[in-house]
PDB file of N, CA and C in Angstrom:
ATOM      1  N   UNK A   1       0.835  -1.186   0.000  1.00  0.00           N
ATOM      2  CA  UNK A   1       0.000   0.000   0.000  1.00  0.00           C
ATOM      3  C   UNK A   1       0.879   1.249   0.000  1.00  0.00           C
ATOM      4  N   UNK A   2       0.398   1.964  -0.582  1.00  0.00           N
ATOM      5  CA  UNK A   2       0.748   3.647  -0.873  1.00  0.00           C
ATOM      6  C   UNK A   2       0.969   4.397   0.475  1.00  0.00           C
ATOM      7  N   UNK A   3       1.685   5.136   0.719  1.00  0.00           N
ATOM      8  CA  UNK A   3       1.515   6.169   1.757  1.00  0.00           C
ATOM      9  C   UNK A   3       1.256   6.967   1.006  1.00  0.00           C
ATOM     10  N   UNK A   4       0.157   7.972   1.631  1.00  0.00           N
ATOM     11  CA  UNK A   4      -0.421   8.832   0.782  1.00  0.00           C
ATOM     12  C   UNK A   4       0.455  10.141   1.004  1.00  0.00           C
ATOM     13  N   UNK A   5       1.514   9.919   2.092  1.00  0.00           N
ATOM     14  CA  UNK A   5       1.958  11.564   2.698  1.00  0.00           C
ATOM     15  C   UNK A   5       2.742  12.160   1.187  1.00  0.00           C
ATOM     16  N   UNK A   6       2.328  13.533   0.557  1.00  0.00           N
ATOM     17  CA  UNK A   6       3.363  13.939  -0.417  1.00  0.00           C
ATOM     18  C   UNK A   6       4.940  13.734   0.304  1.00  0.00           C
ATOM     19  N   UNK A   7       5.508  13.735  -1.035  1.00  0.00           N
ATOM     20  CA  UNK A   7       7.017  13.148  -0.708  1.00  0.00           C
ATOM     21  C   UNK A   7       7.548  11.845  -0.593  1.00  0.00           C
ATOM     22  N   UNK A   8       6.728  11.017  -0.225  1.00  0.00           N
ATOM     23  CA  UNK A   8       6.836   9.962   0.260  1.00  0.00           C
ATOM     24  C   UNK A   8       7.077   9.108  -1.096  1.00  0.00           C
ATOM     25  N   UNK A   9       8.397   7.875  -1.343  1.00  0.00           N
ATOM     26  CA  UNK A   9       8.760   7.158  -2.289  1.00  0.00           C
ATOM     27  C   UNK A   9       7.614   6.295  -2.624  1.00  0.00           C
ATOM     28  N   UNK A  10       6.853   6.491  -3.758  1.00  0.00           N
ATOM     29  CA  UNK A  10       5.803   5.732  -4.117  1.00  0.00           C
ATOM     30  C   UNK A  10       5.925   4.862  -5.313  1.00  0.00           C
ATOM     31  N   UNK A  11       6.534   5.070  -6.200  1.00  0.00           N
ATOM     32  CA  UNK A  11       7.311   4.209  -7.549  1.00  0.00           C
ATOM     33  C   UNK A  11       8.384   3.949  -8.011  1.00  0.00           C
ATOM     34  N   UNK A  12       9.387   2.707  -8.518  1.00  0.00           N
ATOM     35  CA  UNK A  12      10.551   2.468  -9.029  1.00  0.00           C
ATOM     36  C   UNK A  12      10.294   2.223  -9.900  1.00  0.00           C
ATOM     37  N   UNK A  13      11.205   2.772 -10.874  1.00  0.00           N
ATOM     38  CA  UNK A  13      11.654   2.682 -12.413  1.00  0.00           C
ATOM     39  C   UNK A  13      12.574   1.731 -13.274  1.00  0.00           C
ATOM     40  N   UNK A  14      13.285   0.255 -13.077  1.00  0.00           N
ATOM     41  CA  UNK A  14      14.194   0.199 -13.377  1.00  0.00           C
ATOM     42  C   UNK A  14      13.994  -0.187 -14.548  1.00  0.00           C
ATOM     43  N   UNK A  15      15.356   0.332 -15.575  1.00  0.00           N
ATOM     44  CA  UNK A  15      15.374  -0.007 -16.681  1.00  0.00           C
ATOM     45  C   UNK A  15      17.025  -0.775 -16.788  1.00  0.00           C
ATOM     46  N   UNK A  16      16.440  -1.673 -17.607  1.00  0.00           N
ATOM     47  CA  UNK A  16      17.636  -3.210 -17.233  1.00  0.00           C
ATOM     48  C   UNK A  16      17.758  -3.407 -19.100  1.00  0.00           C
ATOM     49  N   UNK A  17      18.894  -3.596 -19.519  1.00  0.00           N
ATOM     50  CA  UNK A  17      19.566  -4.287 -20.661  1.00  0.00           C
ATOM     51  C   UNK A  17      19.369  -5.681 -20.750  1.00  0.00           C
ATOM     52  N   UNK A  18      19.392  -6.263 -19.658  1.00  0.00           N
ATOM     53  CA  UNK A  18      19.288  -7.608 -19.512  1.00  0.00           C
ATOM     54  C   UNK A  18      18.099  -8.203 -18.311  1.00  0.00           C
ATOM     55  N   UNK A  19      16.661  -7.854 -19.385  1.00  0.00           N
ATOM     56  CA  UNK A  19      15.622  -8.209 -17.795  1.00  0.00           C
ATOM     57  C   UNK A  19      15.379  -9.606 -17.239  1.00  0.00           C
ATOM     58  N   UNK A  20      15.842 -10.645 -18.070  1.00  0.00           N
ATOM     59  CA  UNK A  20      15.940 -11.643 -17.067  1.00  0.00           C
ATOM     60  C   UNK A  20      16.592 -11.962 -16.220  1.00  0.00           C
ATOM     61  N   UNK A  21      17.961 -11.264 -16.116  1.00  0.00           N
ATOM     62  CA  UNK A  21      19.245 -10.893 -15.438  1.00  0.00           C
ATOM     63  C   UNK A  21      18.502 -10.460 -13.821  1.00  0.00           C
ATOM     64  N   UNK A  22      18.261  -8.996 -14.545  1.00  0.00           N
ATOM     65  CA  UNK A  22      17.577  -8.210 -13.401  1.00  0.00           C
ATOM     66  C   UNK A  22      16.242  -8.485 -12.767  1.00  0.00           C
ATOM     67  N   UNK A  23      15.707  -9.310 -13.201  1.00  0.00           N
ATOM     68  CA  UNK A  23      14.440 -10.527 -12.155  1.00  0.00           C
ATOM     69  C   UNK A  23      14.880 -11.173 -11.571  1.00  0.00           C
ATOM     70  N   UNK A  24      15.579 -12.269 -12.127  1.00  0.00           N
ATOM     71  CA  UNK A  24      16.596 -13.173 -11.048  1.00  0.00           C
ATOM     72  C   UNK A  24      17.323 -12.684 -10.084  1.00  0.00           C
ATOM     73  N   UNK A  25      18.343 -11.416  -9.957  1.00  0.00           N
ATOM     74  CA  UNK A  25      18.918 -10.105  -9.569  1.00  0.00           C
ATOM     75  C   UNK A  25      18.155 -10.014  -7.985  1.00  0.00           C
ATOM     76  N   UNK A  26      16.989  -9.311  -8.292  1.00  0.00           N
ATOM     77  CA  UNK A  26      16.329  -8.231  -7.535  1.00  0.00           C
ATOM     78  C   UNK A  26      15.251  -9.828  -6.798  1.00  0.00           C
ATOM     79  N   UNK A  27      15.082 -10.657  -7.739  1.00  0.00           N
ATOM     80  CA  UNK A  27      14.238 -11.478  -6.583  1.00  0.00           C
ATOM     81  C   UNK A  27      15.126 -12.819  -5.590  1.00  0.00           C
ATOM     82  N   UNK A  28      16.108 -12.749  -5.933  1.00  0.00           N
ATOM     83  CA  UNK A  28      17.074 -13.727  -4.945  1.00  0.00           C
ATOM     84  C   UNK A  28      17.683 -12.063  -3.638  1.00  0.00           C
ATOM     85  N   UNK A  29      17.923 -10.982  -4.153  1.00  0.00           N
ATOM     86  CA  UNK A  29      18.133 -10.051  -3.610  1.00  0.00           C
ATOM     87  C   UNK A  29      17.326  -9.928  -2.242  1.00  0.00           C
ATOM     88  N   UNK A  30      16.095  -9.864  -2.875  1.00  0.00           N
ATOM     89  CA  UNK A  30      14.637  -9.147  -2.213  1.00  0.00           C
ATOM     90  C   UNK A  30      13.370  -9.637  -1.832  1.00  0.00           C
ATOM     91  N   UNK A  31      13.625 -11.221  -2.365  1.00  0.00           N
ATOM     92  CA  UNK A  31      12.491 -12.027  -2.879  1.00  0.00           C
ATOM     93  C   UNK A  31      11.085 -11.411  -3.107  1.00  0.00           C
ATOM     94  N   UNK A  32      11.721 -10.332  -4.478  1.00  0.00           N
ATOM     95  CA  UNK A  32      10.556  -9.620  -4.549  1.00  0.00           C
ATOM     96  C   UNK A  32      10.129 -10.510  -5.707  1.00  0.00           C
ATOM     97  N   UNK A  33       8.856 -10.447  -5.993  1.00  0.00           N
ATOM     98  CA  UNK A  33       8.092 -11.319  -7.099  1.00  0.00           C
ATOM     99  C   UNK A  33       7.737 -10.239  -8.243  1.00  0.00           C
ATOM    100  N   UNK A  34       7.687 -11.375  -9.582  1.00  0.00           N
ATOM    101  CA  UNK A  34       7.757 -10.330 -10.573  1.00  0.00           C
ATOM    102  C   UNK A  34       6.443 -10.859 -11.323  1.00  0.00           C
ATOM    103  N   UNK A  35       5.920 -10.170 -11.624  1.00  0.00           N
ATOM    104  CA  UNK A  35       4.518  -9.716 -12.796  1.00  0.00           C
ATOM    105  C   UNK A  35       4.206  -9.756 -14.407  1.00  0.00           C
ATOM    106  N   UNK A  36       4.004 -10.713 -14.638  1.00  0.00           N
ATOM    107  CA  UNK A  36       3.840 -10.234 -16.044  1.00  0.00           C
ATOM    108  C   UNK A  36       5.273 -10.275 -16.891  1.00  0.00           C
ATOM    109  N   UNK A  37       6.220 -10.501 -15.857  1.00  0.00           N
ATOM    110  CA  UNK A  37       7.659  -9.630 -16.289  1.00  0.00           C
ATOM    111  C   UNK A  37       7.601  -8.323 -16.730  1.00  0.00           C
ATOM    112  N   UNK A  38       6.822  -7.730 -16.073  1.00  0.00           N
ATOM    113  CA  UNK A  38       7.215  -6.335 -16.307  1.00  0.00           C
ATOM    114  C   UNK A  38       7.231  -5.811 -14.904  1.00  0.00           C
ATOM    115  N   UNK A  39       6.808  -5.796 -13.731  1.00  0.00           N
ATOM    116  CA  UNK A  39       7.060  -5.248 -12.618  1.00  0.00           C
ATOM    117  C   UNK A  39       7.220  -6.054 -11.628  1.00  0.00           C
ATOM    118  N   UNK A  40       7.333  -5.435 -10.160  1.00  0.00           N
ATOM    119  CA  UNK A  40       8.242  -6.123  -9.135  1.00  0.00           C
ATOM    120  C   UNK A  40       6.744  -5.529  -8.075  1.00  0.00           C
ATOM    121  N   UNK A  41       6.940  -6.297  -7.211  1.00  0.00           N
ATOM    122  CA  UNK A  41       6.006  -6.082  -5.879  1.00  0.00           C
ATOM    123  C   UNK A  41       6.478  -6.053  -4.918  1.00  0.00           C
ATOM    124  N   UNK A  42       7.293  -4.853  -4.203  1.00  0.00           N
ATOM    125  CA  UNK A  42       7.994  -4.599  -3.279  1.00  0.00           C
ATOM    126  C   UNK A  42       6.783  -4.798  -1.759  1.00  0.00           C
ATOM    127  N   UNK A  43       7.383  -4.613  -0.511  1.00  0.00           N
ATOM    128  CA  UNK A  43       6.762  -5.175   0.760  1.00  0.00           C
ATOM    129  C   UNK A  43       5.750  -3.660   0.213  1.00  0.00           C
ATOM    130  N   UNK A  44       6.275  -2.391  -0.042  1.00  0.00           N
ATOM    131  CA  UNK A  44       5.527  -1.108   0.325  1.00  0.00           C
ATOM    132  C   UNK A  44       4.923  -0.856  -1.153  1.00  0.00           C
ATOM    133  N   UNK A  45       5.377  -0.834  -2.360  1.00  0.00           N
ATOM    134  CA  UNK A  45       5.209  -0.202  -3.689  1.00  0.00           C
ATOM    135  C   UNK A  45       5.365  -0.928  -4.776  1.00  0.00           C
ATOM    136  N   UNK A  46       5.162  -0.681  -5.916  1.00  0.00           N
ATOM    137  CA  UNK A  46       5.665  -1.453  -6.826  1.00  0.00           C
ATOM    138  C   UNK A  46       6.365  -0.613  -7.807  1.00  0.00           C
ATOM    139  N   UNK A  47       7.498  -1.773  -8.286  1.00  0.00           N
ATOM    140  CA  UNK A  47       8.288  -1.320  -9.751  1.00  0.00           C
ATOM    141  C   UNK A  47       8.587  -1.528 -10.551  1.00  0.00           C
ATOM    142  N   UNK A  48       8.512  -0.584 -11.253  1.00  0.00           N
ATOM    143  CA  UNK A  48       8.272  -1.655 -12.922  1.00  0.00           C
ATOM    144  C   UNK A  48       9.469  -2.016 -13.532  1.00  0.00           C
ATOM    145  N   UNK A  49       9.152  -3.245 -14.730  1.00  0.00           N
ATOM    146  CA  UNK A  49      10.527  -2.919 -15.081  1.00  0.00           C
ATOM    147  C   UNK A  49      10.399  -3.347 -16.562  1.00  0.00           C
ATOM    148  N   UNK A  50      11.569  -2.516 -17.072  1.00  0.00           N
ATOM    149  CA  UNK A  50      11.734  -2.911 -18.653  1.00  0.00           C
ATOM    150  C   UNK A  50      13.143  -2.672 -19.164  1.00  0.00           C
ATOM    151  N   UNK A  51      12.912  -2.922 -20.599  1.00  0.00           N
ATOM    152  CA  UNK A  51      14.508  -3.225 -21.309  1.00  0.00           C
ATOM    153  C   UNK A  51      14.812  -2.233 -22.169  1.00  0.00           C
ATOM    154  N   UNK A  52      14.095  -1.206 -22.548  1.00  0.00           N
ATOM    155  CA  UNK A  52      14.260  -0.320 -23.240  1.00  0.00           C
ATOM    156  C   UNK A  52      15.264   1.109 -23.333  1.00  0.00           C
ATOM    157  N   UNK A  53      16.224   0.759 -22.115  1.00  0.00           N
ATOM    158  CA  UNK A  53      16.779   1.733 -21.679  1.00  0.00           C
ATOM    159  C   UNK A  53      18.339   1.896 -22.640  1.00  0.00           C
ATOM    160  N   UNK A  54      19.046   3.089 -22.907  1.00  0.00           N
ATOM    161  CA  UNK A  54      20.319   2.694 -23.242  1.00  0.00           C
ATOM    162  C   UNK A  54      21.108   2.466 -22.237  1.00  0.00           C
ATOM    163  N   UNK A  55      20.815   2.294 -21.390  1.00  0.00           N
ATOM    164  CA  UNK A  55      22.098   2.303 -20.320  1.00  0.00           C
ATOM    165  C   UNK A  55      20.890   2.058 -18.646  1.00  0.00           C
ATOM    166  N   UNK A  56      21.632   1.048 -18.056  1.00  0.00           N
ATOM    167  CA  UNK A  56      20.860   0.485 -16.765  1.00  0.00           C
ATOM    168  C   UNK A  56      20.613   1.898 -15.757  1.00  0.00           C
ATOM    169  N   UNK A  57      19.237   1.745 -15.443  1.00  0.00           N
ATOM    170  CA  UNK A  57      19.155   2.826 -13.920  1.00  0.00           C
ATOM    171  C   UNK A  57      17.868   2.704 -12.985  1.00  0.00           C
ATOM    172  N   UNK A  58      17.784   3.221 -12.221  1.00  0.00           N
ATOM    173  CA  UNK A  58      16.817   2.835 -11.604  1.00  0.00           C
ATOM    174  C   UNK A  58      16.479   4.315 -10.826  1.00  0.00           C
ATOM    175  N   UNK A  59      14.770   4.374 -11.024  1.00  0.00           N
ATOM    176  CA  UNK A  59      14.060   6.310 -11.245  1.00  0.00           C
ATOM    177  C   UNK A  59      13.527   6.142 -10.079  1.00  0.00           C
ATOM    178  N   UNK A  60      13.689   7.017  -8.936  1.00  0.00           N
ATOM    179  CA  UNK A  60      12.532   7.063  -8.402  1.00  0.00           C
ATOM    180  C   UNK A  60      11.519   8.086  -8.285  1.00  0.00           C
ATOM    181  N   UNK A  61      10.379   7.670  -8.069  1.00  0.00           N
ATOM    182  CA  UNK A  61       8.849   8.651  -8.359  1.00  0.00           C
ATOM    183  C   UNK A  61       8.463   8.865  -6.510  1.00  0.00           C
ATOM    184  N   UNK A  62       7.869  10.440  -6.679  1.00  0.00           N
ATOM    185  CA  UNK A  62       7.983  10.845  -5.267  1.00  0.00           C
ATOM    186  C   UNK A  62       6.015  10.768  -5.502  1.00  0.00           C
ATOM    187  N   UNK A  63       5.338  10.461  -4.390  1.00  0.00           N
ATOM    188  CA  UNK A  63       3.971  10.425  -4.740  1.00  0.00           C
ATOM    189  C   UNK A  63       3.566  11.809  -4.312  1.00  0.00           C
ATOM    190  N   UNK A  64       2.618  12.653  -5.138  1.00  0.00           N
ATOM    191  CA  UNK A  64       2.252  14.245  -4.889  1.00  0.00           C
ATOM    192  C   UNK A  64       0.352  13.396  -4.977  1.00  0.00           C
ATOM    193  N   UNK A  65      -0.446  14.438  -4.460  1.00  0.00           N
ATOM    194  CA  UNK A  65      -1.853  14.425  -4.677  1.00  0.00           C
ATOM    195  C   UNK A  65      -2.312  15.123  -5.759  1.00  0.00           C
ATOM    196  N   UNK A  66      -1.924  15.947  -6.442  1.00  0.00           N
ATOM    197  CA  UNK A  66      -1.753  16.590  -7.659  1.00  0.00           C
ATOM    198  C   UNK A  66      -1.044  16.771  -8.589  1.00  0.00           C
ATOM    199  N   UNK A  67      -0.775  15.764  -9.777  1.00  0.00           N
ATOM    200  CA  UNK A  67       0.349  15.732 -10.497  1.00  0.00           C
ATOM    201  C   UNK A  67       0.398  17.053 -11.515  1.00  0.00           C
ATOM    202  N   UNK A  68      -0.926  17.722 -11.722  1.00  0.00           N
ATOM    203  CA  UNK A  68      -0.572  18.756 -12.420  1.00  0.00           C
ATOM    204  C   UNK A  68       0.040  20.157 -11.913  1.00  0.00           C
ATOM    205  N   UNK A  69      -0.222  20.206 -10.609  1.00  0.00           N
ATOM    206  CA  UNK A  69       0.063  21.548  -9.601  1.00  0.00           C
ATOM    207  C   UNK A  69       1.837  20.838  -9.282  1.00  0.00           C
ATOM    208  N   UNK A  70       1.962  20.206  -8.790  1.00  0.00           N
ATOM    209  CA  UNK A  70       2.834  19.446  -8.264  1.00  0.00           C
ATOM    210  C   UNK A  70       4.003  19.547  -9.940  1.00  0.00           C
ATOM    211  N   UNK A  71       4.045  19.415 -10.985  1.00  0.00           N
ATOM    212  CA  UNK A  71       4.780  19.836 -12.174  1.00  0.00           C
ATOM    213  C   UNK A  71       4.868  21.397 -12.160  1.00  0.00           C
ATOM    214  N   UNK A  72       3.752  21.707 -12.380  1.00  0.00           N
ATOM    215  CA  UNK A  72       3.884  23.129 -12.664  1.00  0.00           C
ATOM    216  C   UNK A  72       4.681  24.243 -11.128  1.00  0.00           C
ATOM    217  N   UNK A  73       4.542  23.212 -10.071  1.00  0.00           N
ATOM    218  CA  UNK A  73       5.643  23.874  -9.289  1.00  0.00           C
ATOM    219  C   UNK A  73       7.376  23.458  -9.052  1.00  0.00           C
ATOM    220  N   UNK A  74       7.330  22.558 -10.028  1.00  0.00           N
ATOM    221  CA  UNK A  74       8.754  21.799 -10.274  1.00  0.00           C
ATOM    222  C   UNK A  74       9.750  23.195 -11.140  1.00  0.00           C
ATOM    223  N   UNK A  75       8.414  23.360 -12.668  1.00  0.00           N
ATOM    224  CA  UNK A  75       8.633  24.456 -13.440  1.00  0.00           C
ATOM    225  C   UNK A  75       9.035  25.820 -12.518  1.00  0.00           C
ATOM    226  N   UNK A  76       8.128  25.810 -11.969  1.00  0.00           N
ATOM    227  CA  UNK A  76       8.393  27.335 -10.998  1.00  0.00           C
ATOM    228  C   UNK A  76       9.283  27.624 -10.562  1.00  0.00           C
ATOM    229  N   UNK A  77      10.208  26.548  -9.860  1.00  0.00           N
ATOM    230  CA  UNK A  77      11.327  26.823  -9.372  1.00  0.00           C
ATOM    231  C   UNK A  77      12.534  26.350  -9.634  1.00  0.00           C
ATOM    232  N   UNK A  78      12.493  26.414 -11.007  1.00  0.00           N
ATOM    233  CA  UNK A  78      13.306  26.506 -11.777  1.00  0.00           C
ATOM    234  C   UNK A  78      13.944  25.148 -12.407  1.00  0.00           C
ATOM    235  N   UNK A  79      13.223  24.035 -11.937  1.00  0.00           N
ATOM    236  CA  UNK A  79      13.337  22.865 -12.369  1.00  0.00           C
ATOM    237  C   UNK A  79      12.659  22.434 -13.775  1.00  0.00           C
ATOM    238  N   UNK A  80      12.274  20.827 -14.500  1.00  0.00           N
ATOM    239  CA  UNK A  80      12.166  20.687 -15.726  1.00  0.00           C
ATOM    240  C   UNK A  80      11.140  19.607 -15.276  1.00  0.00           C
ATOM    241  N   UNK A  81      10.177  19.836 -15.565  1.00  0.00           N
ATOM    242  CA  UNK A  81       9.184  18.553 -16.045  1.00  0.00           C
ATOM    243  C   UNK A  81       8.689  18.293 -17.392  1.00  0.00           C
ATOM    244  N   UNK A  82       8.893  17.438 -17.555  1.00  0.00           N
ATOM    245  CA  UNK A  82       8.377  16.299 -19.152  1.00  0.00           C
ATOM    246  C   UNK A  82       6.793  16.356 -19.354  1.00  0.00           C
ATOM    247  N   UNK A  83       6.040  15.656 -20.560  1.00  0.00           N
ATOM    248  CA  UNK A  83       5.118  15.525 -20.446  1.00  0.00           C
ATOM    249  C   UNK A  83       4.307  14.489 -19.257  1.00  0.00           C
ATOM    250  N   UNK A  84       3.160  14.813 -19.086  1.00  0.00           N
ATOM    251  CA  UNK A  84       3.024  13.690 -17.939  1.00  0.00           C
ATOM    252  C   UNK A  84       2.076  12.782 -19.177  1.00  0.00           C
ATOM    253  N   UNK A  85       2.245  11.270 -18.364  1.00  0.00           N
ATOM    254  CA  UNK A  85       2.097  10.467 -18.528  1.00  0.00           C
ATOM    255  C   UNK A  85       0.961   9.794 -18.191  1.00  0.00           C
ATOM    256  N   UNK A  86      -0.195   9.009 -18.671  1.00  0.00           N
ATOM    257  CA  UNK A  86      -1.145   8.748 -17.849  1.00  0.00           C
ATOM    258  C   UNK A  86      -0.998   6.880 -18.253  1.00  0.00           C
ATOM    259  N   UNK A  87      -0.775   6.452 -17.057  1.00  0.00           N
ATOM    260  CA  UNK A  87      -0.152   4.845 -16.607  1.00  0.00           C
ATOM    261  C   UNK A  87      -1.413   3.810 -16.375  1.00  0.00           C
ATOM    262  N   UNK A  88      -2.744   4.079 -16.616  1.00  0.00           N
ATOM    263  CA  UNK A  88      -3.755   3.388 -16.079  1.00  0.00           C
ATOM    264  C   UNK A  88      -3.785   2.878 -14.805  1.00  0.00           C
ATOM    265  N   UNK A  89      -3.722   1.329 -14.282  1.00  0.00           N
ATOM    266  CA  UNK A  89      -3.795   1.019 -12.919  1.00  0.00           C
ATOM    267  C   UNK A  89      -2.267   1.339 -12.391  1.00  0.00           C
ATOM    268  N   UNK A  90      -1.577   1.778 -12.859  1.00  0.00           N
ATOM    269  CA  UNK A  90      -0.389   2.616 -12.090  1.00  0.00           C
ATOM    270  C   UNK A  90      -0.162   3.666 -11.794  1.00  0.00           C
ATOM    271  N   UNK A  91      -1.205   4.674 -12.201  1.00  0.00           N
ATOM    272  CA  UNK A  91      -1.340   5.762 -11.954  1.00  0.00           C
ATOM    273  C   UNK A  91      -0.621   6.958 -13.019  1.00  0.00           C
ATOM    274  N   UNK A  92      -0.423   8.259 -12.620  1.00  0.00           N
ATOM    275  CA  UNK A  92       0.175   9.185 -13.589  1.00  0.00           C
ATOM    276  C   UNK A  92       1.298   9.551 -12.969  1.00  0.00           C
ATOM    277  N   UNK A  93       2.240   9.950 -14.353  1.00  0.00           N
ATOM    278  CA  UNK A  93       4.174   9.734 -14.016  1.00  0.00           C
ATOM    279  C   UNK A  93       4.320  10.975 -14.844  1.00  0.00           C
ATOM    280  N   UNK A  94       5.365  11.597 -14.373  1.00  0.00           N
ATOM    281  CA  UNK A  94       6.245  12.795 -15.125  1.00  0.00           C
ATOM    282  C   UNK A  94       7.037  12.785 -14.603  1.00  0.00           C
ATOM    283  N   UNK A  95       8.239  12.560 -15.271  1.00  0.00           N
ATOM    284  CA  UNK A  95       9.983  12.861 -14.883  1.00  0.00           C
ATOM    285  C   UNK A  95      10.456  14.327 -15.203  1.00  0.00           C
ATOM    286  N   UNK A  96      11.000  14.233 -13.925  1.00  0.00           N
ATOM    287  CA  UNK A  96      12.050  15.630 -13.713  1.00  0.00           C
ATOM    288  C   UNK A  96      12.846  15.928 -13.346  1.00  0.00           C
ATOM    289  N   UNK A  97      13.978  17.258 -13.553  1.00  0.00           N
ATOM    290  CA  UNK A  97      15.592  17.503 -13.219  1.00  0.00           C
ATOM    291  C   UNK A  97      14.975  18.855 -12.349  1.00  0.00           C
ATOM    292  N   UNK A  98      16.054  18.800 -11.516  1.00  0.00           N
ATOM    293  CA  UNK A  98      15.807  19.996 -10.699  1.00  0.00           C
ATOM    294  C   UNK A  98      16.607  20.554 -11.031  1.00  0.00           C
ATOM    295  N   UNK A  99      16.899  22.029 -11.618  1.00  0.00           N
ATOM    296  CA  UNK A  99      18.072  22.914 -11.618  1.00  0.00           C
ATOM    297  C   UNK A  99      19.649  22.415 -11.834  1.00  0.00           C
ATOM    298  N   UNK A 100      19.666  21.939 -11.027  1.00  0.00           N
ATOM    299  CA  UNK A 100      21.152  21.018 -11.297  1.00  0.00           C
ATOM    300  C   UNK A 100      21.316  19.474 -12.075  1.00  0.00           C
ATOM    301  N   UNK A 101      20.298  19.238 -12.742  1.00  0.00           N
ATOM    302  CA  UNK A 101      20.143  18.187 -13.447  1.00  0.00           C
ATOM    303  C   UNK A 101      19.829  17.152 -12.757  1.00  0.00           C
ATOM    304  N   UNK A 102      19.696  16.918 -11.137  1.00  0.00           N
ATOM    305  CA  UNK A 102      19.442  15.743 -10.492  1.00  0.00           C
ATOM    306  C   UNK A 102      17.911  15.383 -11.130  1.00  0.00           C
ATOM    307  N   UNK A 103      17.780  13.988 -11.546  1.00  0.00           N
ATOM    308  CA  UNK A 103      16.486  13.413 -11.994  1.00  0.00           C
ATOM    309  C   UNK A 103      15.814  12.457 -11.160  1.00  0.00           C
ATOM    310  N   UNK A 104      14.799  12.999 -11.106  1.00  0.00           N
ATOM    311  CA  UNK A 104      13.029  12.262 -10.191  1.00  0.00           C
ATOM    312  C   UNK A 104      11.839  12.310 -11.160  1.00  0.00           C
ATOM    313  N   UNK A 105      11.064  11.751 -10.376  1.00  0.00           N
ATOM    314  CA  UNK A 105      10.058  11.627 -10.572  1.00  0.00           C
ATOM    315  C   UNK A 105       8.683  11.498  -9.503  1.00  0.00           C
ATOM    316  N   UNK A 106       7.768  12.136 -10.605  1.00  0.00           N
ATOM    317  CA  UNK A 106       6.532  12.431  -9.528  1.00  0.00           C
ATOM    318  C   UNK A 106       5.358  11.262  -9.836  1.00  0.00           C
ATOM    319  N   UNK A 107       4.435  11.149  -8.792  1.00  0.00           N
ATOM    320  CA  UNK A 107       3.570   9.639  -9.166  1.00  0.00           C
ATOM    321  C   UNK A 107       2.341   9.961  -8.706  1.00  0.00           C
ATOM    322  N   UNK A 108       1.350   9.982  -9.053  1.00  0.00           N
ATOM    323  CA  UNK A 108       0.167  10.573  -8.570  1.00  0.00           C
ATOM    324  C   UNK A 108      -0.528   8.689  -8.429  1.00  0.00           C
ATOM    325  N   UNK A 109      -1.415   8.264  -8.039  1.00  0.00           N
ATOM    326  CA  UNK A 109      -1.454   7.308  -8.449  1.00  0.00           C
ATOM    327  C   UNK A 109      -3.015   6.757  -8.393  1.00  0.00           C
ATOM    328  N   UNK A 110      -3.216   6.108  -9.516  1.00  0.00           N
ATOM    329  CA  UNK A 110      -4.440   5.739 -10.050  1.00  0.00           C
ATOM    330  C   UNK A 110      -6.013   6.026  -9.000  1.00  0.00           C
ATOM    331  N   UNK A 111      -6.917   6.175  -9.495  1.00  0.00           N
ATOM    332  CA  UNK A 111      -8.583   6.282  -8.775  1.00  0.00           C
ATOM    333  C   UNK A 111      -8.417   6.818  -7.930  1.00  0.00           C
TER     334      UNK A 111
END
């Protein structure tokens, strides 16, 4: 389950070159269980995962109650948000750099 408090780590991102690698990886690690092969079911959240990346990393999404106010104050202060994203039963995602290029992400999340 979600903590609903803003701020609070609500989604992982990893993107893996090698995702059977990184299932086997993360569930002898974590014995986290994997989905579909596309996501992971952590004790608190879930994270997804895919192969599409050029290069391995792993995103994390901060959960806000408003993903559109919550961007447009990323913008404000001088940071960069992307288009947002609408994820169905995962809810809505937009990645962002703050000023100094550090990259996050925000997670509003589904119903």
């Amino acid at each position: 389950m979600i903590d609903s408090a803003p701020g609070t780590v609500s989604f992982l991102e990893i993107g893996s070159t090698d995702m059977a690698a990184t299932r086997k990886f993360f569930g002898a690690v974590f014995d986290w269980r994997c989905h579909d092969d596309m996501w992971f079911q952590t004790p608190t959240i879930k994270a997804g995962l895919h192969g599409n990346d050029p290069a391995p990393q792993m995103y994390v999404y901060f959960h806000v109650a408003d993903l559109d106010a919550a961007a447009a104050r990323v913008k404000a202060a001088g940071g960069e948000a992307s288009e947002i994203k609408d994820e169905g039963e995962f809810g809505r995602f937009v990645n962002c750099k703050d000023p100094g290029g550090i990259q996050f992400g925000l997670h509003q999340a589904a119903g």
